[in-house]
PDB file of N, CA and C in Angstrom:
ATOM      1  N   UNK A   1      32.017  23.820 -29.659  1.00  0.00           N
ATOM      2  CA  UNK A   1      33.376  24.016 -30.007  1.00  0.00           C
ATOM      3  C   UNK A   1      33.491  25.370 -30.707  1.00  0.00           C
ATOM      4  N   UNK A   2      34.017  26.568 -30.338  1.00  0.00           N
ATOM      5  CA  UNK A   2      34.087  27.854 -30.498  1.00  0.00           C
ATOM      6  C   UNK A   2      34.853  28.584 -30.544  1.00  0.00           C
ATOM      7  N   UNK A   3      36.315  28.667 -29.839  1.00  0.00           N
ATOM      8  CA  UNK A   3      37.128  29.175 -30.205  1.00  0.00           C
ATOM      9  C   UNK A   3      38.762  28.165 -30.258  1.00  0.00           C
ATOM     10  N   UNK A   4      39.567  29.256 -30.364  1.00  0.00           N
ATOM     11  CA  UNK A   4      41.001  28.217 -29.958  1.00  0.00           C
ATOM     12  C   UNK A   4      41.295  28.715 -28.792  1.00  0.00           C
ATOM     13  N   UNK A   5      42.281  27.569 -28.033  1.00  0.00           N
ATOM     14  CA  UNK A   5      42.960  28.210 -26.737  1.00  0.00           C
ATOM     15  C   UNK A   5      43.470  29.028 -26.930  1.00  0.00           C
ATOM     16  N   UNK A   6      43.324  29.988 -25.829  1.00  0.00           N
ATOM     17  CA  UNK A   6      44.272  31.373 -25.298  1.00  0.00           C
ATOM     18  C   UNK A   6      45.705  31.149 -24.868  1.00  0.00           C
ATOM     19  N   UNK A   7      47.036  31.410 -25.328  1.00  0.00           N
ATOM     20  CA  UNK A   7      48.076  31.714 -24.639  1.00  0.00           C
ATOM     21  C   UNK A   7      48.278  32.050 -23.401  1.00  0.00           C
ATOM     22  N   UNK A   8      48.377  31.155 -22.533  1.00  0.00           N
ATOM     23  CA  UNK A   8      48.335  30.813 -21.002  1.00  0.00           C
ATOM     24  C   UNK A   8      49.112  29.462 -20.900  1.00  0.00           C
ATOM     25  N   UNK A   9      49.929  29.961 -19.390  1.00  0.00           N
ATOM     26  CA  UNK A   9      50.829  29.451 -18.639  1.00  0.00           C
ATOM     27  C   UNK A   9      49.968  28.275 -17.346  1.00  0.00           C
ATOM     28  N   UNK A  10      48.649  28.883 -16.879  1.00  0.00           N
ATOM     29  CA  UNK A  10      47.599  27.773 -16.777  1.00  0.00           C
ATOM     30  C   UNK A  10      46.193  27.259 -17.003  1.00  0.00           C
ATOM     31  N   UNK A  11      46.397  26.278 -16.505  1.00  0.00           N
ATOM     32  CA  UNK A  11      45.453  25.316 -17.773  1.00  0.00           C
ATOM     33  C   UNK A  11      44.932  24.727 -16.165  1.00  0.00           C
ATOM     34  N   UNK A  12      43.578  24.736 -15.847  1.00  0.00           N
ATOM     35  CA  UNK A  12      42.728  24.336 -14.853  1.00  0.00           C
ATOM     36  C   UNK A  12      42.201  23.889 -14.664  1.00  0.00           C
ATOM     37  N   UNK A  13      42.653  22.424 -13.849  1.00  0.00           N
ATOM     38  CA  UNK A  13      40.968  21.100 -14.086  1.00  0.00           C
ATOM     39  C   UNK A  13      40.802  21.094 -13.182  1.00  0.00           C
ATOM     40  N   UNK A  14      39.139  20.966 -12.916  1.00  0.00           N
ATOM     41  CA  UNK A  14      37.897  20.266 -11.994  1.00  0.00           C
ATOM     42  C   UNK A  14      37.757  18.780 -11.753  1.00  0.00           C
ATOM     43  N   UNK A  15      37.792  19.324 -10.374  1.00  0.00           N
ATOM     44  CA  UNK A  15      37.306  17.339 -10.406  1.00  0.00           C
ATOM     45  C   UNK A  15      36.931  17.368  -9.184  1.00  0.00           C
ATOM     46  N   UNK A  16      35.993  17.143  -8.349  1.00  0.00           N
ATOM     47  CA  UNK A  16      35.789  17.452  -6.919  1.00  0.00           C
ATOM     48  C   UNK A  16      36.475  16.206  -6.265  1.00  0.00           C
ATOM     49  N   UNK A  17      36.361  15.560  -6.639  1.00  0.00           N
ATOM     50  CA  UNK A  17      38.400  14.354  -5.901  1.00  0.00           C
ATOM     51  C   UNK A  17      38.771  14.979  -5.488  1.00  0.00           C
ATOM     52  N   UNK A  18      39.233  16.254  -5.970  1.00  0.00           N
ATOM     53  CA  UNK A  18      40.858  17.037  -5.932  1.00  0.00           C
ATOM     54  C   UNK A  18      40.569  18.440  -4.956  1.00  0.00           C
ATOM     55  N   UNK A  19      39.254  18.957  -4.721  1.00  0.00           N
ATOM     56  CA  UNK A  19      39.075  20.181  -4.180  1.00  0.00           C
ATOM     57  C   UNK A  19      39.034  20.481  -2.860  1.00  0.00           C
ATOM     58  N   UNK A  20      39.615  19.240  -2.038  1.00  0.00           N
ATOM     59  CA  UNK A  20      39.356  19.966  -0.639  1.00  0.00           C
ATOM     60  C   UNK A  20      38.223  20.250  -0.043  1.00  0.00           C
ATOM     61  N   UNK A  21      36.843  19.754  -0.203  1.00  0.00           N
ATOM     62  CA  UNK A  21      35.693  20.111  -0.409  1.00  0.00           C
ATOM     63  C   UNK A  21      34.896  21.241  -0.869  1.00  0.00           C
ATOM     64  N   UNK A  22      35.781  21.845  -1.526  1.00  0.00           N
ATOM     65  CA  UNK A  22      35.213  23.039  -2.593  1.00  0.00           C
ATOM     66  C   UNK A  22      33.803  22.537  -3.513  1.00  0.00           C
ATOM     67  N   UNK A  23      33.564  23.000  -3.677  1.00  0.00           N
ATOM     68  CA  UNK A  23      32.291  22.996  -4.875  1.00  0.00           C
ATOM     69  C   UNK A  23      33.385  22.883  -6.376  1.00  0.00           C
ATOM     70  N   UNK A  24      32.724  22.474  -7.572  1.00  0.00           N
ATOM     71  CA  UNK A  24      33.283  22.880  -8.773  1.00  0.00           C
ATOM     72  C   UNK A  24      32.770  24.323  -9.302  1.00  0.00           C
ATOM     73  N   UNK A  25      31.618  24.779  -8.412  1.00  0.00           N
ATOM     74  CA  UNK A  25      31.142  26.015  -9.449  1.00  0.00           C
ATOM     75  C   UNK A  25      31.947  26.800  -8.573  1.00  0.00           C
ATOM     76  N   UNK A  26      32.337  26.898  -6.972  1.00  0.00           N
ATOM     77  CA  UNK A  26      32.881  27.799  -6.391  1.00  0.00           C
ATOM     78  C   UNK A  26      34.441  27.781  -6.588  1.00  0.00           C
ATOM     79  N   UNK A  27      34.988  26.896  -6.775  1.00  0.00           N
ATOM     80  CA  UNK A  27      36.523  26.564  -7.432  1.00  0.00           C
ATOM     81  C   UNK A  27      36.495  27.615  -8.685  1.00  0.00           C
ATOM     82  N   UNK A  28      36.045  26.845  -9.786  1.00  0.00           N
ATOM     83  CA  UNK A  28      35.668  28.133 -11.134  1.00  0.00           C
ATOM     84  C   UNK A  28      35.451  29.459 -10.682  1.00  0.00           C
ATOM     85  N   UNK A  29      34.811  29.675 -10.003  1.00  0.00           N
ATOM     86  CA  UNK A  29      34.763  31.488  -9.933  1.00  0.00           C
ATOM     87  C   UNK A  29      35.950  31.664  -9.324  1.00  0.00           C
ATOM     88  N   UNK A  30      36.475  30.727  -8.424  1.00  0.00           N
ATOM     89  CA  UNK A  30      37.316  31.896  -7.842  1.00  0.00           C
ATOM     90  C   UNK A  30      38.901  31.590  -9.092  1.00  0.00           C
ATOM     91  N   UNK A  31      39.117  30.453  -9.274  1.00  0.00           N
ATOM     92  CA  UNK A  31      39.924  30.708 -10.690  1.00  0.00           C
ATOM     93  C   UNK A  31      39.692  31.357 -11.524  1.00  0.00           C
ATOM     94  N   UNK A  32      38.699  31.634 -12.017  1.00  0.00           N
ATOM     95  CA  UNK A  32      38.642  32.722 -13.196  1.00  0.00           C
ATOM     96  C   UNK A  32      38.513  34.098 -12.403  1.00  0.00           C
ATOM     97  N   UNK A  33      38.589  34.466 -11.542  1.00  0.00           N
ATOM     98  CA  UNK A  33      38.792  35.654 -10.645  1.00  0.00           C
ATOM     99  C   UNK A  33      40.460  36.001 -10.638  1.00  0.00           C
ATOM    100  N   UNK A  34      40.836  34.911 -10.460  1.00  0.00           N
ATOM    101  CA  UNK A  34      42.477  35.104 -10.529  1.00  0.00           C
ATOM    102  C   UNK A  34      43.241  35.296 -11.069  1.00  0.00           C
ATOM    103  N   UNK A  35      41.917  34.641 -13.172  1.00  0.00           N
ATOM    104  CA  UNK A  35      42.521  35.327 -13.966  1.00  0.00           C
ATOM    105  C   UNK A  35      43.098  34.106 -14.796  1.00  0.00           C
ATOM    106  N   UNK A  36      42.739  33.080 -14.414  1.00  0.00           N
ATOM    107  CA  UNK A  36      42.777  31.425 -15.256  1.00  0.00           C
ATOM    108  C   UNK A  36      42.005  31.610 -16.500  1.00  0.00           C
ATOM    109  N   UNK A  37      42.425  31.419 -17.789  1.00  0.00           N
ATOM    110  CA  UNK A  37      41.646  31.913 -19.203  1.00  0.00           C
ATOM    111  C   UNK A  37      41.510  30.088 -19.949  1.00  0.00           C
ATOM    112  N   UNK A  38      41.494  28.893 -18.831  1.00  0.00           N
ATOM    113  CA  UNK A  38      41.192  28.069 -19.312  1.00  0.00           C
ATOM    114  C   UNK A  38      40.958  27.103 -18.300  1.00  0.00           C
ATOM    115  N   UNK A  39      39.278  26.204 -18.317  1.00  0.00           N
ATOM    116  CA  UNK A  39      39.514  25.668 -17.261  1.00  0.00           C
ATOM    117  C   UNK A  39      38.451  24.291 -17.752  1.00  0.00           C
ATOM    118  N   UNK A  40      39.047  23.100 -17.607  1.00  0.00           N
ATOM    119  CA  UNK A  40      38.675  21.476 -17.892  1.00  0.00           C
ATOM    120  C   UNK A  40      37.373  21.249 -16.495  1.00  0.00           C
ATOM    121  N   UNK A  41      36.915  20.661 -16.954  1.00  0.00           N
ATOM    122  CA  UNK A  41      36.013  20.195 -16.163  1.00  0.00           C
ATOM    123  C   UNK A  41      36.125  18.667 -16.036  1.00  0.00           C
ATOM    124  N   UNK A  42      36.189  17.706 -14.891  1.00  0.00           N
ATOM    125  CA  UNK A  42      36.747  16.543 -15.365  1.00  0.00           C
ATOM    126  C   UNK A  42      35.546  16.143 -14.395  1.00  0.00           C
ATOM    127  N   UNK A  43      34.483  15.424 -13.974  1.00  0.00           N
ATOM    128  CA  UNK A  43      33.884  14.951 -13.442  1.00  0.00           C
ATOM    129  C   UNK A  43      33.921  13.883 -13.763  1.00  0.00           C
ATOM    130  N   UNK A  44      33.788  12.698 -12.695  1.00  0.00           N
ATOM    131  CA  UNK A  44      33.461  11.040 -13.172  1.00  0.00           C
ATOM    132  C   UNK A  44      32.561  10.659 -12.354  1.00  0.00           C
ATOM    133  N   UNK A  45      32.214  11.398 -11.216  1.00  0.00           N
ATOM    134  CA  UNK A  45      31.181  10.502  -9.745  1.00  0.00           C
ATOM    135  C   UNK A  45      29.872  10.693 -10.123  1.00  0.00           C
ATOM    136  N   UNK A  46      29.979  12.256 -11.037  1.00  0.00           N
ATOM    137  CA  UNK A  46      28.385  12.597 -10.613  1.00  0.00           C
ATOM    138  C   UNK A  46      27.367  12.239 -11.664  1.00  0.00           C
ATOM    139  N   UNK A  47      26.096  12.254 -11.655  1.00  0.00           N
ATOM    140  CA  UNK A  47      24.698  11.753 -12.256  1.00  0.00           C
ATOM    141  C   UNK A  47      25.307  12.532 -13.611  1.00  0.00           C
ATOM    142  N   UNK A  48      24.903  12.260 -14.938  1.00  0.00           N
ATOM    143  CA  UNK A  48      24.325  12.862 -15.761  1.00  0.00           C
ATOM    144  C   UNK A  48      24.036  14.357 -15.631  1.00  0.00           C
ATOM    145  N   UNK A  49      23.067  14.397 -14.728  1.00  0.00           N
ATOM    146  CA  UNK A  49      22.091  15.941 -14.398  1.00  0.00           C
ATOM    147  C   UNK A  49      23.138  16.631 -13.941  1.00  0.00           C
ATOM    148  N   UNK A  50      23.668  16.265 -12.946  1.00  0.00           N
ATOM    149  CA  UNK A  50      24.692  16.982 -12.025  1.00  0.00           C
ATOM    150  C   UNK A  50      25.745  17.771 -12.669  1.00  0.00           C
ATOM    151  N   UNK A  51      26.122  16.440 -13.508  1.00  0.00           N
ATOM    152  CA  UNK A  51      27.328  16.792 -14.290  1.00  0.00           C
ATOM    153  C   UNK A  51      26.907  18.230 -15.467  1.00  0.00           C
ATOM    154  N   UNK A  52      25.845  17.716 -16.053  1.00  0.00           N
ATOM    155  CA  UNK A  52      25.027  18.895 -16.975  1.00  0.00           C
ATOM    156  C   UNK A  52      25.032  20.499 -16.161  1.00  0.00           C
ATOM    157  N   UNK A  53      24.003  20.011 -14.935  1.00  0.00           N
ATOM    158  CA  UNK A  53      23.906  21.697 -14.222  1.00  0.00           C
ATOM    159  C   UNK A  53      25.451  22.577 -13.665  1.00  0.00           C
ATOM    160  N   UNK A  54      26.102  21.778 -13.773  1.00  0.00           N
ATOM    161  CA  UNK A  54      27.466  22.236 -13.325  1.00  0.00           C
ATOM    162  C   UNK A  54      27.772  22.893 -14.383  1.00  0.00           C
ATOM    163  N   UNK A  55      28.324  22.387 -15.306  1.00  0.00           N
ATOM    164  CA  UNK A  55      28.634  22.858 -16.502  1.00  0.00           C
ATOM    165  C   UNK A  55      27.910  23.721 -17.617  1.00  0.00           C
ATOM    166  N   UNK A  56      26.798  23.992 -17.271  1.00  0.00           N
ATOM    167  CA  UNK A  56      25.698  25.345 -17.462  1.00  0.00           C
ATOM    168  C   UNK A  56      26.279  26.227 -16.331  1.00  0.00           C
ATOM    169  N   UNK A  57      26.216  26.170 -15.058  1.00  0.00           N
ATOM    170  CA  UNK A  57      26.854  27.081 -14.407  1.00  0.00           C
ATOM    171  C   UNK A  57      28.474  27.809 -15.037  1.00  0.00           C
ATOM    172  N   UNK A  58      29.104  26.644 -14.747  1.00  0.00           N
ATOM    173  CA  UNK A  58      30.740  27.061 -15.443  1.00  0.00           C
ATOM    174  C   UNK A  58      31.018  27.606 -16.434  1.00  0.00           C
ATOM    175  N   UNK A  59      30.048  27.187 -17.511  1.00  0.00           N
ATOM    176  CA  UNK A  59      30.034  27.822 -18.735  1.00  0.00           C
ATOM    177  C   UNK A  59      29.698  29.022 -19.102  1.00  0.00           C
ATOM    178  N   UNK A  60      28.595  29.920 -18.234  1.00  0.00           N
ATOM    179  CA  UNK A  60      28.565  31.180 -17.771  1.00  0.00           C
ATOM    180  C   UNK A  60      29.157  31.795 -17.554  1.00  0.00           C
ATOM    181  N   UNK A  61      29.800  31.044 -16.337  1.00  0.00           N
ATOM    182  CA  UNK A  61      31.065  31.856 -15.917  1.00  0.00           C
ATOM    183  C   UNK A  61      32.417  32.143 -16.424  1.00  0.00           C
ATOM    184  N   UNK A  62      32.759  31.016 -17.371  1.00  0.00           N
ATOM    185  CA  UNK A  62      33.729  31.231 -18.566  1.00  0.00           C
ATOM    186  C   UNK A  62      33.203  32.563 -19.490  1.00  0.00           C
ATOM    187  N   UNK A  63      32.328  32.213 -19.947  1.00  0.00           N
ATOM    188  CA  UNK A  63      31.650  33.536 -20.996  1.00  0.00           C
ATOM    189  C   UNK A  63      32.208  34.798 -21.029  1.00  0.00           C
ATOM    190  N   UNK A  64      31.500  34.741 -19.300  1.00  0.00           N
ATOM    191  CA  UNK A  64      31.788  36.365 -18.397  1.00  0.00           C
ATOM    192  C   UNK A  64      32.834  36.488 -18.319  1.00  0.00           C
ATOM    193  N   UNK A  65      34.269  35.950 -17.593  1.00  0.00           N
ATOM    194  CA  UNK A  65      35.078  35.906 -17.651  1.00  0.00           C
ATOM    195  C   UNK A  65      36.243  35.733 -19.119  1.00  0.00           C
ATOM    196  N   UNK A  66      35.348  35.630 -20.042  1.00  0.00           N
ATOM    197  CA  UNK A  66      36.049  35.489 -21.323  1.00  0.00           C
ATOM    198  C   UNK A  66      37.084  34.822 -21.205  1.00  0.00           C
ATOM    199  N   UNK A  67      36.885  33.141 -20.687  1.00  0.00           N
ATOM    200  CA  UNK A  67      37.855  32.214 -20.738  1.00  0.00           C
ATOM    201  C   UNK A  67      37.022  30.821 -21.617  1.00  0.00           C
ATOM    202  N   UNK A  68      37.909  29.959 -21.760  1.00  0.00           N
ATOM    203  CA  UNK A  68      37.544  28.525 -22.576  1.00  0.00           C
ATOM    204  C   UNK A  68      37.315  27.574 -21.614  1.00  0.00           C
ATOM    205  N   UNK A  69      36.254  26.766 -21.987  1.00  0.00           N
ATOM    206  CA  UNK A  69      35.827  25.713 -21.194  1.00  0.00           C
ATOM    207  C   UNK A  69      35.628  24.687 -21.531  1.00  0.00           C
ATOM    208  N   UNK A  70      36.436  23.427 -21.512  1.00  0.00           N
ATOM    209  CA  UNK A  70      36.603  22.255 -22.010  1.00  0.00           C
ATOM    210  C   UNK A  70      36.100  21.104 -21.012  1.00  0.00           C
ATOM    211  N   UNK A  71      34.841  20.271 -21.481  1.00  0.00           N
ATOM    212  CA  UNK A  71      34.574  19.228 -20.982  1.00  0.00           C
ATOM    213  C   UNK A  71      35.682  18.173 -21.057  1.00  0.00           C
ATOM    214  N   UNK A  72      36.140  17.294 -20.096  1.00  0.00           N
ATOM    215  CA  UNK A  72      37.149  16.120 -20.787  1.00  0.00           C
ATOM    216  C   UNK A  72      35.988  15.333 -20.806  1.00  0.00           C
ATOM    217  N   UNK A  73      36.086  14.213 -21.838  1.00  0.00           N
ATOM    218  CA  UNK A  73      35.636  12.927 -22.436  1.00  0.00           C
ATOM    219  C   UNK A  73      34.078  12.790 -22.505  1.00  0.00           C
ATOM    220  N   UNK A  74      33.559  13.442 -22.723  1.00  0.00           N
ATOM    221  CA  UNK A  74      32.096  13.726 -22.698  1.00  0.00           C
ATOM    222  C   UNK A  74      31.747  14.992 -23.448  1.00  0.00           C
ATOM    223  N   UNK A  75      32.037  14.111 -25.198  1.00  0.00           N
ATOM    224  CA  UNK A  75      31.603  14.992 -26.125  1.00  0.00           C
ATOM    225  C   UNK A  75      30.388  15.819 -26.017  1.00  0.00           C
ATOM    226  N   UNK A  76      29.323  14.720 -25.926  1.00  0.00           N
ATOM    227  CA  UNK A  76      27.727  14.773 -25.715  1.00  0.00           C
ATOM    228  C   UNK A  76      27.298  16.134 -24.805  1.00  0.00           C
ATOM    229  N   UNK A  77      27.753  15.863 -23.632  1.00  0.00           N
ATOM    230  CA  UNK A  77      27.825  16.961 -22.859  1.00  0.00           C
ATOM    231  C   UNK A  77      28.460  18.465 -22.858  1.00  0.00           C
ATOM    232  N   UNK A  78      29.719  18.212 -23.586  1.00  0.00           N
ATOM    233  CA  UNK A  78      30.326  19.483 -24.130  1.00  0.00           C
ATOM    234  C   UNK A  78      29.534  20.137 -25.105  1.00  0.00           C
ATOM    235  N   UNK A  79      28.933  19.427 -26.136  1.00  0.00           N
ATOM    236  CA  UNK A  79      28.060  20.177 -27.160  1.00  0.00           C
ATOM    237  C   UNK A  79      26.634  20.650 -26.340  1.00  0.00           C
ATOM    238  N   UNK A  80      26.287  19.923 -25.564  1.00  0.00           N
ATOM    239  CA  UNK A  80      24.690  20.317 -25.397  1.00  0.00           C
ATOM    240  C   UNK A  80      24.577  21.501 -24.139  1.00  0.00           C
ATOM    241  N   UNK A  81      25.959  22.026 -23.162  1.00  0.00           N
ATOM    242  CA  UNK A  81      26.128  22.970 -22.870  1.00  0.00           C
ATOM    243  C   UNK A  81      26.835  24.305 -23.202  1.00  0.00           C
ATOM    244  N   UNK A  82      27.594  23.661 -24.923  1.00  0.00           N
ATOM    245  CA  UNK A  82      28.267  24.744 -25.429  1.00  0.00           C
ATOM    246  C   UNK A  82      29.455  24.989 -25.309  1.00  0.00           C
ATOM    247  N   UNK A  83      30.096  24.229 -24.834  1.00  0.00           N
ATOM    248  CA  UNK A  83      31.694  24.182 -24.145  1.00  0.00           C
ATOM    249  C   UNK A  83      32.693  24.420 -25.515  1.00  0.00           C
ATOM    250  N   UNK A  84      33.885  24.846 -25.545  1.00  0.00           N
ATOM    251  CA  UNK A  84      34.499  25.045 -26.413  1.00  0.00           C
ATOM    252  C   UNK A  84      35.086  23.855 -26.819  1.00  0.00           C
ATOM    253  N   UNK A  85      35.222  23.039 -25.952  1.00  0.00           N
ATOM    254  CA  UNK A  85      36.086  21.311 -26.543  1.00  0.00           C
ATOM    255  C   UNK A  85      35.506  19.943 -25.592  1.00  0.00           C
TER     256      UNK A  85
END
């Protein structure tokens, strides 16, 4: 937990349900390419691991992109990859 949200009009959740068969790490880049300065990660299907290596990826890519990255409901996981919430 690290900073506060950024003043932004959107707010961007993950969930591979929702992607059309996108990836979640390839969804994230190309939103934060577009210029999205906040983006949820909402996973419910995947393993533990899965869910972890994703969100080491994303969280990178937030960094770089100097955006916020919020796990939903999976404190545990938000802290042990560093996520802002």
């Amino acid at each position: 937990m690290h900073r506060r949200l950024p003043d932004t009009d959107i707010y961007a959740i993950l969930s591979s349900a929702h992607s059309l068969g996108r990836g979640n790490i390839q969804t994230a880049q190309q939103l934060l390419e577009a210029g999205v300065k906040i983006i949820q990660y909402r996973e419910k299907d995947f393993t533990e691991r899965q869910k972890y290596d994703e969100c080491l990826a994303i969280r990178e890519l937030c960094l770089y992109h100097d955006a916020c990255f919020i796990v939903n409901d999976d404190a545990q996981l938000a802290l042990a990859v560093g996520a802002d919430g």
